[in-house]
N, C-alpha and C. Protein backbone atom coordinates (compact mmCIF):
# COMPACT_ATOMS: atom_id res chain seq x y z
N UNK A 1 90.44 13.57 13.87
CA UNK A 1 90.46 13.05 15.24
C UNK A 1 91.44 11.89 15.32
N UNK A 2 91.89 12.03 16.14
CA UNK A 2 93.21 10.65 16.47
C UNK A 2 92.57 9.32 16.79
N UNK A 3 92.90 8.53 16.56
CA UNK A 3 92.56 7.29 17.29
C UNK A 3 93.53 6.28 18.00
N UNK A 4 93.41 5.39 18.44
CA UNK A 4 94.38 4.33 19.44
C UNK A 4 95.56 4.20 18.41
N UNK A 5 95.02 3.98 16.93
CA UNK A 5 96.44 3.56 15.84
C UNK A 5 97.81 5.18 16.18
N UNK A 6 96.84 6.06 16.08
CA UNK A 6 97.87 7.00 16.34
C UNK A 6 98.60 6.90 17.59
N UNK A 7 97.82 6.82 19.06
CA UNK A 7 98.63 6.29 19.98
C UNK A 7 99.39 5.15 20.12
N UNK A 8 99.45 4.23 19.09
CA UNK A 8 100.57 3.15 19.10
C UNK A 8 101.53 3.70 18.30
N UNK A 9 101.07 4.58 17.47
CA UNK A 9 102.05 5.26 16.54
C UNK A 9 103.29 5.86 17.38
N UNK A 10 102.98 6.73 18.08
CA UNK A 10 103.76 7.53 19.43
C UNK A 10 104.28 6.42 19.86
N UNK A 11 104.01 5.34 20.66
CA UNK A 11 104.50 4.98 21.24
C UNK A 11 106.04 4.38 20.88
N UNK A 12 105.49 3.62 19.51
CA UNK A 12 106.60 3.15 18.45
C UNK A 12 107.75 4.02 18.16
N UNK A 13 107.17 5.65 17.91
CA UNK A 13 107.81 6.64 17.35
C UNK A 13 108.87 6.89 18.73
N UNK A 14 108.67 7.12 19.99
CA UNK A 14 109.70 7.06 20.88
C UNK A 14 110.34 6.24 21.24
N UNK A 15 109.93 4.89 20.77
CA UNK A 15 111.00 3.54 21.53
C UNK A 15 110.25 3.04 22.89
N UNK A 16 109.02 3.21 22.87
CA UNK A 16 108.58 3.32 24.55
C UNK A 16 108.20 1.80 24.72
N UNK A 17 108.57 0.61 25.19
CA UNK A 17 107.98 -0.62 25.48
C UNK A 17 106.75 -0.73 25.69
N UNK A 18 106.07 -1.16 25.20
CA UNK A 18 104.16 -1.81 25.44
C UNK A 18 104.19 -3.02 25.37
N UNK A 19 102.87 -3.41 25.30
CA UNK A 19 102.15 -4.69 25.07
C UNK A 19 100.58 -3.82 24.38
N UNK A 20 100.48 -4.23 23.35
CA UNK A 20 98.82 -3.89 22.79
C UNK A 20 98.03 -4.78 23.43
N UNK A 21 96.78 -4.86 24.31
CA UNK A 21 95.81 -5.52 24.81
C UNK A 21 94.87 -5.46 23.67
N UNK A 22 94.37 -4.50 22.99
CA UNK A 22 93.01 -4.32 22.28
C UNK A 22 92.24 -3.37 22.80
N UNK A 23 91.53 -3.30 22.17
CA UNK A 23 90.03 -2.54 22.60
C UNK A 23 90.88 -0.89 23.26
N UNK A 24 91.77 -0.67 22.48
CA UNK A 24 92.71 0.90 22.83
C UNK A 24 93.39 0.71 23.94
N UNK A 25 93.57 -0.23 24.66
CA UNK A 25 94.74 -0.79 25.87
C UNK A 25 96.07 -0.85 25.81
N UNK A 26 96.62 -0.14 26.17
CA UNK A 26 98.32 -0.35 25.82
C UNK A 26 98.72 -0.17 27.09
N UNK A 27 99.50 -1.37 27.92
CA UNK A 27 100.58 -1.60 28.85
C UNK A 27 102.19 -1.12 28.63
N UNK A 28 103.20 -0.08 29.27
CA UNK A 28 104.18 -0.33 29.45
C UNK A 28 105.30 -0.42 30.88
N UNK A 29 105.71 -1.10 30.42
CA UNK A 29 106.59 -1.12 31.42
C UNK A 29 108.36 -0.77 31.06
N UNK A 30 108.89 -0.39 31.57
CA UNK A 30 110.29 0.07 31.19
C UNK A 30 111.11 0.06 32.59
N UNK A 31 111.31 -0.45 32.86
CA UNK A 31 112.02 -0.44 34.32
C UNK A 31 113.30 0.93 34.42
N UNK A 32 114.16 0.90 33.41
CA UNK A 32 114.65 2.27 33.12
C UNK A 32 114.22 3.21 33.41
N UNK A 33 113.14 3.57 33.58
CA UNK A 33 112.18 4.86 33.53
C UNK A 33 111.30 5.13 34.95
N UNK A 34 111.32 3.51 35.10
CA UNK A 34 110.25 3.75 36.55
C UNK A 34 109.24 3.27 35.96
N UNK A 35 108.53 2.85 34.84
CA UNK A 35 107.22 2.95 34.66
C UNK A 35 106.78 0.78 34.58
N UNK A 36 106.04 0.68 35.67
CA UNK A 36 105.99 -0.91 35.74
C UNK A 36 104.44 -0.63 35.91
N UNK A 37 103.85 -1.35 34.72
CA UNK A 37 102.55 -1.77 34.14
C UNK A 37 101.66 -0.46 33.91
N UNK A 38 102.28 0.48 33.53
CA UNK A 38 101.45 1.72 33.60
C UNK A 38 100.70 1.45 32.44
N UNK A 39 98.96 1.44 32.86
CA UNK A 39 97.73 1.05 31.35
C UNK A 39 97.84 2.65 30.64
N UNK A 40 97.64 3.08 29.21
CA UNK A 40 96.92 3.58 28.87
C UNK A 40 96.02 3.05 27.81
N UNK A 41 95.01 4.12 28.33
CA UNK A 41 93.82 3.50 27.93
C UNK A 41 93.09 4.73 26.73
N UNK A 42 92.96 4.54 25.74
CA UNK A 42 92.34 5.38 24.33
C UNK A 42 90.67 4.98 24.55
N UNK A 43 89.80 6.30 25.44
CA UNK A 43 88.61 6.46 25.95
C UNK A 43 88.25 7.13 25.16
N UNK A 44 87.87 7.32 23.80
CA UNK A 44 87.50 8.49 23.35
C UNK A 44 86.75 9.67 24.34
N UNK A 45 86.77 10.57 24.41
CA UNK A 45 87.38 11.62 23.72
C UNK A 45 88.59 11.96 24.58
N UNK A 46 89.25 11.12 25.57
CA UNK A 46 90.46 11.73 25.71
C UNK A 46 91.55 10.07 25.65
N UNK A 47 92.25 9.95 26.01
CA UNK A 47 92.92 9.23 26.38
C UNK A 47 93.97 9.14 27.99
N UNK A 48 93.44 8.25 28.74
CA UNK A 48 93.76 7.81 30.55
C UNK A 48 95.24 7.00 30.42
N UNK A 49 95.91 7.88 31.84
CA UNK A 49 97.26 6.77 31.60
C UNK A 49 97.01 6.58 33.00
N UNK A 50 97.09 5.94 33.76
CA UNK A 50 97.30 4.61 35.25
C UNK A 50 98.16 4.18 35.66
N UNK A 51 98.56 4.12 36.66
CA UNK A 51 99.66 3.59 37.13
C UNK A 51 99.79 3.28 38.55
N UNK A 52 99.31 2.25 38.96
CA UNK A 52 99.28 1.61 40.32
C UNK A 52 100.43 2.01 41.12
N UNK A 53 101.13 2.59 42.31
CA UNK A 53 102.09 2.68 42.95
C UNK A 53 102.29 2.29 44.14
N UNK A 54 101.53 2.54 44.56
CA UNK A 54 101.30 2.06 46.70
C UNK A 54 100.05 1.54 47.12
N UNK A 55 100.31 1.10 47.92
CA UNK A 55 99.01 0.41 48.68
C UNK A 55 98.41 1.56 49.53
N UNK A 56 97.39 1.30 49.60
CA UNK A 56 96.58 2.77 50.29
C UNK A 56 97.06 1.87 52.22
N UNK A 57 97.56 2.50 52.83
CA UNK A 57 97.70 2.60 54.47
C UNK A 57 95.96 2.18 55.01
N UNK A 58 96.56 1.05 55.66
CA UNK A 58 94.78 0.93 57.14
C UNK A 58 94.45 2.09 57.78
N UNK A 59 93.36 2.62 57.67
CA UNK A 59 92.94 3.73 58.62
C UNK A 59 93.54 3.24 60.08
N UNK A 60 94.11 4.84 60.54
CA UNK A 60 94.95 4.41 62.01
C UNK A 60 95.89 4.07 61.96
N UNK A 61 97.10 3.73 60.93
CA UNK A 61 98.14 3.39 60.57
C UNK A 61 99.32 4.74 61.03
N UNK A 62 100.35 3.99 61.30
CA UNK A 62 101.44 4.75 61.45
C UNK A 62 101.98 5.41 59.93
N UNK A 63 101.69 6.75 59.74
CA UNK A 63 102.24 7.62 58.79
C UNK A 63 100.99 7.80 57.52
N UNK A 64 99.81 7.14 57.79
CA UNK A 64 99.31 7.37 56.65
C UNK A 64 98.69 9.12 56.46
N UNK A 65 98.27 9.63 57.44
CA UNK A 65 98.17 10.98 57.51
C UNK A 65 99.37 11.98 56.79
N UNK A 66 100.67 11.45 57.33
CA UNK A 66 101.82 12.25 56.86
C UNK A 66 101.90 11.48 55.12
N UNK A 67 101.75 10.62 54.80
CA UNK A 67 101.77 10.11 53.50
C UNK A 67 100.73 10.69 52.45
N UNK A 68 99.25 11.22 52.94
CA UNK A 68 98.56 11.29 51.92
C UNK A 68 99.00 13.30 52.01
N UNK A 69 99.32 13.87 53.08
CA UNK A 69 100.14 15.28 53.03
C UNK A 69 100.72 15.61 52.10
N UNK A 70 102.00 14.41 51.87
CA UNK A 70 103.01 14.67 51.58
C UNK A 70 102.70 14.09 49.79
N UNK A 71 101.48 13.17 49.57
CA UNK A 71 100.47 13.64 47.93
C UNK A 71 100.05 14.45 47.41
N UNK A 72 99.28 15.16 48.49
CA UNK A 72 98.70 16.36 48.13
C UNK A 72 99.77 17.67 47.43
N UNK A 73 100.63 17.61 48.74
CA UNK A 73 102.23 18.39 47.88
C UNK A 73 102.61 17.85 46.83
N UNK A 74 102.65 16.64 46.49
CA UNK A 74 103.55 16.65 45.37
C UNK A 74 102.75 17.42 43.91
N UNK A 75 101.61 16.81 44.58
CA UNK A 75 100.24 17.44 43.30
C UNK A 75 100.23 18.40 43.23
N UNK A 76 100.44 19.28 43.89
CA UNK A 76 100.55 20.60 43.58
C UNK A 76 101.96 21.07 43.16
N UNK A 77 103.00 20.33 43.05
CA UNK A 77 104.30 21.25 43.01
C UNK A 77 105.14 20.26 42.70
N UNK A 78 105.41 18.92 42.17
CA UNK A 78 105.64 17.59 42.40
C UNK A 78 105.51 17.27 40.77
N UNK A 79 104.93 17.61 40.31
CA UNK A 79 103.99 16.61 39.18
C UNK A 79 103.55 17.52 37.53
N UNK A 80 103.88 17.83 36.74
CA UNK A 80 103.51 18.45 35.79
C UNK A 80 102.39 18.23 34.74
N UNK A 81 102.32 16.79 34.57
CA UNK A 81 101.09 16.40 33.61
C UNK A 81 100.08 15.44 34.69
N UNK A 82 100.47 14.97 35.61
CA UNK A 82 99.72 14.22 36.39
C UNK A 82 99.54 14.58 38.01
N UNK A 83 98.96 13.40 38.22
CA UNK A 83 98.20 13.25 39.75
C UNK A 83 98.78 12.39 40.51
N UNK A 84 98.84 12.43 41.90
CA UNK A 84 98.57 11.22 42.43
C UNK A 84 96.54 11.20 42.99
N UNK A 85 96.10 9.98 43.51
CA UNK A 85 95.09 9.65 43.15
C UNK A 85 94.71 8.21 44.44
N UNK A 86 93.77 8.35 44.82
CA UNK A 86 93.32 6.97 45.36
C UNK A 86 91.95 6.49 45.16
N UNK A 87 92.16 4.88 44.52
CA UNK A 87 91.05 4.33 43.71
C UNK A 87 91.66 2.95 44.73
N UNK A 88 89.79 2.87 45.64
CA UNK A 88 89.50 1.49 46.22
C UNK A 88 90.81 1.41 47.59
N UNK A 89 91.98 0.45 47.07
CA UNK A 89 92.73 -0.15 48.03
C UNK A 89 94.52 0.39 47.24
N UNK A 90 94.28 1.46 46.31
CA UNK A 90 95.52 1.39 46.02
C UNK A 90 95.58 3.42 45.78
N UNK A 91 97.04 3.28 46.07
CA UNK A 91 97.48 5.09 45.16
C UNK A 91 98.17 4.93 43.85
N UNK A 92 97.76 5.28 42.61
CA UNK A 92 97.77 5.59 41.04
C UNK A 92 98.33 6.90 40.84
N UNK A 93 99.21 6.87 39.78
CA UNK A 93 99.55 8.25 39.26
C UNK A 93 98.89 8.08 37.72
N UNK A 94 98.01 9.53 37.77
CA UNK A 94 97.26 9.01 36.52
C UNK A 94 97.19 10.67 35.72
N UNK A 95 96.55 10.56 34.78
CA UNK A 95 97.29 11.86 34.14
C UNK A 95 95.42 11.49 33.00
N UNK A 96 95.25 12.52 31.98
CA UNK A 96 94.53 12.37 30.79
C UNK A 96 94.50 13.28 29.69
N UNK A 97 94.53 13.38 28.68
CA UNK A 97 94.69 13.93 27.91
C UNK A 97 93.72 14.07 26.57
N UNK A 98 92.89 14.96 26.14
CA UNK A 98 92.28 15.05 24.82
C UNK A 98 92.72 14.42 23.57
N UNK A 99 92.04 13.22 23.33
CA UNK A 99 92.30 12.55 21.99
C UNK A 99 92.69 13.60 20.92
N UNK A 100 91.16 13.85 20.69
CA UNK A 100 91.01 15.03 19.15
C UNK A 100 92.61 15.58 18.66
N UNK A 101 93.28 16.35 19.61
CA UNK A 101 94.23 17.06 19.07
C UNK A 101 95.49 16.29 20.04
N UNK A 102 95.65 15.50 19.96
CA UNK A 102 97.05 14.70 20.23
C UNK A 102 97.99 14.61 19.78
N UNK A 103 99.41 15.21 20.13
CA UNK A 103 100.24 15.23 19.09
C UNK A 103 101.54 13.87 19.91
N UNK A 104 102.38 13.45 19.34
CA UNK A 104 103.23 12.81 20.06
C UNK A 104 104.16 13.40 21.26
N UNK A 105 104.29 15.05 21.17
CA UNK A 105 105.18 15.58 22.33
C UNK A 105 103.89 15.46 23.28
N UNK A 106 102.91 15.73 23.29
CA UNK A 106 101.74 15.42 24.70
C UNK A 106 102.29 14.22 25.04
N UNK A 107 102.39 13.13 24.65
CA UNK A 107 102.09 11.89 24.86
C UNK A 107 103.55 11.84 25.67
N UNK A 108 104.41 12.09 25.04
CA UNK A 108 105.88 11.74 25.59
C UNK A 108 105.93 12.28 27.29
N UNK A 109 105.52 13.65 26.77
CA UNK A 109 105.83 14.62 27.82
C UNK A 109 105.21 13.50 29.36
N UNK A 110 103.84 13.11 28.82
CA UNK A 110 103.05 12.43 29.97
C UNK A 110 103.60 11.23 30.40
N UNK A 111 103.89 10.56 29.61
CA UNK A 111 104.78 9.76 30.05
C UNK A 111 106.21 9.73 30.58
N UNK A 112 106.96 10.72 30.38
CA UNK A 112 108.37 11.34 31.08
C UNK A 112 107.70 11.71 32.21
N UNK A 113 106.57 12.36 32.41
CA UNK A 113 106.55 13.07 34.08
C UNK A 113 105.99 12.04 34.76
N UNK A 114 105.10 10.99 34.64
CA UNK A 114 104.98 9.61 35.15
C UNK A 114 106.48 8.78 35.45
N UNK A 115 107.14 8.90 34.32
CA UNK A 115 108.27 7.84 34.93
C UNK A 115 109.19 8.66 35.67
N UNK A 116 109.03 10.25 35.74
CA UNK A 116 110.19 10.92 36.85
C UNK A 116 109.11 10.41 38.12
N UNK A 117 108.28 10.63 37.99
CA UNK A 117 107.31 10.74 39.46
C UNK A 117 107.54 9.16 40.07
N UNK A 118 107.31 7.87 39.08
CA UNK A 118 107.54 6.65 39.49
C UNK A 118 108.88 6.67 40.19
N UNK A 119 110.25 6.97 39.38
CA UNK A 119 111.04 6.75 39.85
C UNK A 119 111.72 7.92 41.58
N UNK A 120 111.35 8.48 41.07
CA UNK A 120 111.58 10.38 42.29
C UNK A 120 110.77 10.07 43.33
N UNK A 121 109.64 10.15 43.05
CA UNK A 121 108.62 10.46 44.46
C UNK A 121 108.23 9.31 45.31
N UNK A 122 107.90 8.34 44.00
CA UNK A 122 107.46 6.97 44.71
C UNK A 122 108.50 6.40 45.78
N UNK A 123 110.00 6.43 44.94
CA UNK A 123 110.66 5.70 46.35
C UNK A 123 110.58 6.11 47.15
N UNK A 124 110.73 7.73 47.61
CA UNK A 124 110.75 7.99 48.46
C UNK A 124 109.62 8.17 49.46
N UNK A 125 108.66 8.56 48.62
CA UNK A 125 107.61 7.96 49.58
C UNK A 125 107.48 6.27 50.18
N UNK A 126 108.01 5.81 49.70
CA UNK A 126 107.94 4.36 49.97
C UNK A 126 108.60 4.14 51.15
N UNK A 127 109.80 5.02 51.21
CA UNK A 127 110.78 4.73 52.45
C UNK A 127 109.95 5.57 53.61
N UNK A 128 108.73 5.88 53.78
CA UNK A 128 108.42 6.26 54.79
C UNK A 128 107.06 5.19 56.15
């Protein structure tokens, strides 16, 4: 079974910027990539990646109807290892993956389709 050491392992093994928090917490950010403060988090038995992106729209807002549409599409057709997602007051692109059999191309892969999605979808959703 893998543990968090192996996921710092990956991370090291691609060049990917972190910060180790502890307790299986790893922050990166890479501005190159799109990816600003994305947590993952080593939950046994899988491992959670997070990534804060937008502010969730006031009910009654101009475009928030056409904005959470135009989520739902990307989730379906948009997005290969992940989601978009709304938790509380914010939209997250978040993804998870089975510890046990983790290899480093999972890990990469999840993190490449997070930082296309940060950098691709987010702006442009942003400009709306």
């Amino acid at each position: 079974m893998r543990t968090e050491q192996d996921v710092e392992a990956y991370l090291k093994e691609f060049g990917i910027p972190y910060q180790g928090l502890g307790d299986g917490l790893f922050v990166v950010t890479d501005d190159a990539s799109g990816l600003h403060n994305l947590a993952i988090k080593v939950e046994s038995p899988v491992v959670v990646f997070r990534m804060r992106v937008l502010d969730v729209p006031h009910p009654g807002s101009a475009g928030r109807e056409d904005l959470f549409e135009q989520l739902l599409r990307l989730n379906g057709s948009g997005l290969l290892h992940s989601a978009f997602c709304l938790q509380n007051d914010g939209i997250y692109l978040t993804a998870a993956l089975p510890l046990d059999n983790l290899d480093a191309n999972e890990l990469q892969a999840v993190v490449d389709d997070l930082g296309i999605a940060a950098s691709q979808h987010v702006a442009r959703l942003r400009g709306n």
